[in-house]
Protein backbone atom coordinates (compact mmCIF):
# COMPACT_ATOMS: atom_id res chain seq x y z
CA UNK A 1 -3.55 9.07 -13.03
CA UNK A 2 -0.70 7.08 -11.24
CA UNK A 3 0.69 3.91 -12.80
CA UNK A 4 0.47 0.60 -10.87
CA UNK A 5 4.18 0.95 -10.53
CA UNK A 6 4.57 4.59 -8.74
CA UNK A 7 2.23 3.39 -6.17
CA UNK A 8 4.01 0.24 -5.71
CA UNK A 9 7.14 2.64 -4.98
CA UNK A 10 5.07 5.27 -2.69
CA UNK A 11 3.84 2.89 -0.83
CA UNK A 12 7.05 0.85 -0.26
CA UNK A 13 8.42 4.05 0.85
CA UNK A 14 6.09 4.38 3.45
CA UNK A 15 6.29 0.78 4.69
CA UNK A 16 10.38 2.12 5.17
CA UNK A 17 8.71 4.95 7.31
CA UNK A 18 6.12 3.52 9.02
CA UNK A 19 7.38 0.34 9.76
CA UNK A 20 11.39 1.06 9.45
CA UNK A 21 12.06 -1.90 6.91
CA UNK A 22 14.31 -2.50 4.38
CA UNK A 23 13.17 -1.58 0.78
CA UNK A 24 15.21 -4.21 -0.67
CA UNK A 25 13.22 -6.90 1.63
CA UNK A 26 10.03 -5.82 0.21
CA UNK A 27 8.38 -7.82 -2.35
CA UNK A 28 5.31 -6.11 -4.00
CA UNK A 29 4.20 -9.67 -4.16
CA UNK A 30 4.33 -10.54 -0.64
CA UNK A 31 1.21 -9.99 1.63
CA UNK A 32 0.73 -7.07 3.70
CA UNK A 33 1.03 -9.67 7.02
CA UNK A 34 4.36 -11.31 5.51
CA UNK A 35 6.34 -8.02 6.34
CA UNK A 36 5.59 -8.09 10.72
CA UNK A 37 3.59 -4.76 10.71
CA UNK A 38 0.60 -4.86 13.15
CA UNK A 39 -3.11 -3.66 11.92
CA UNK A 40 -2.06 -0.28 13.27
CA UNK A 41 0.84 0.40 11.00
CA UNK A 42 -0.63 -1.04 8.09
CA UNK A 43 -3.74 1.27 8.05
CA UNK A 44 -0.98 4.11 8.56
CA UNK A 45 0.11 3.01 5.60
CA UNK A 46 -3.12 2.84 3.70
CA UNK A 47 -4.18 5.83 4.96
CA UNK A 48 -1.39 7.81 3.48
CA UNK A 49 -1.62 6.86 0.15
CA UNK A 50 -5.24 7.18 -0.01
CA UNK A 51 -4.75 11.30 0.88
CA UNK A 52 -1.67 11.12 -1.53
CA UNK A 53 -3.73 9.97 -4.45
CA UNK A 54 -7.20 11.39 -3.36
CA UNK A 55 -9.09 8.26 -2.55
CA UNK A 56 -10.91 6.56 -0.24
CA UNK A 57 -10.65 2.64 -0.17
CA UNK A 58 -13.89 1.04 0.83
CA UNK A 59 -13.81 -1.32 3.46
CA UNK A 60 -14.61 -4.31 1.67
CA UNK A 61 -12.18 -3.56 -1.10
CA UNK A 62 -9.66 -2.88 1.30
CA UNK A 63 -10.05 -6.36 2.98
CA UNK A 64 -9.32 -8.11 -0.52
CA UNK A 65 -6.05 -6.18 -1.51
CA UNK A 66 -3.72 -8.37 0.52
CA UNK A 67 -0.52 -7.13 -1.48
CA UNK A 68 1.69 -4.56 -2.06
CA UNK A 69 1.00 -5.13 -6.49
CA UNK A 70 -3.05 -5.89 -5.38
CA UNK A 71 -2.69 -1.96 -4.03
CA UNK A 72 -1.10 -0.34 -6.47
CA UNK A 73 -3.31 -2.13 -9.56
CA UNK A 74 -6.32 -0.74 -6.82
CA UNK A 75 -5.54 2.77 -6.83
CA UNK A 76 -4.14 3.07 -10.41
CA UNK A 77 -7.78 1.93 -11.56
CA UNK A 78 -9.16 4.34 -8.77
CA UNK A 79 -7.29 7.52 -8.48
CA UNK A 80 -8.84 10.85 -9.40
């Protein structure tokens, strides 16, 4: 099971990749709209660490995590 923590840094990689910015700007605390990614890029995003960790985040859940920490607490809890 992945700590809050490791997801926080997965998925701050992939907001580098996805949306080329710079780690040091990103603030696990910020919300997801704070960093200028468009609803396309962010479900990139999403997607990929769902198939990394082996979950599926429902709809509704997904529409309350609004941060990069509200994510990684999500998936710790979640993960297989």
């Amino acid at each position: 099971m992945p700590s809050a923590e490791e997801v926080i840094e997965v998925t701050r990689q992939l907001l580098v990749e996805v949306g080329g910015l710079d780690p040091a700007e990103i603030d696990p605390r910020s919300q997801f709209n704070d960093f200028g990614l468009d609803s396309v890029e962010v479900l990139e995003v999403v997607a990929r660490v769902e198939d990394r960790y082996g979950l599926k985040i429902p709809e509704e859940e997904l529409s309350k995590i609004t941060t990069l920490r509200e994510l990684g607490r999500y998936v710790a809890r979640h993960a297989a």
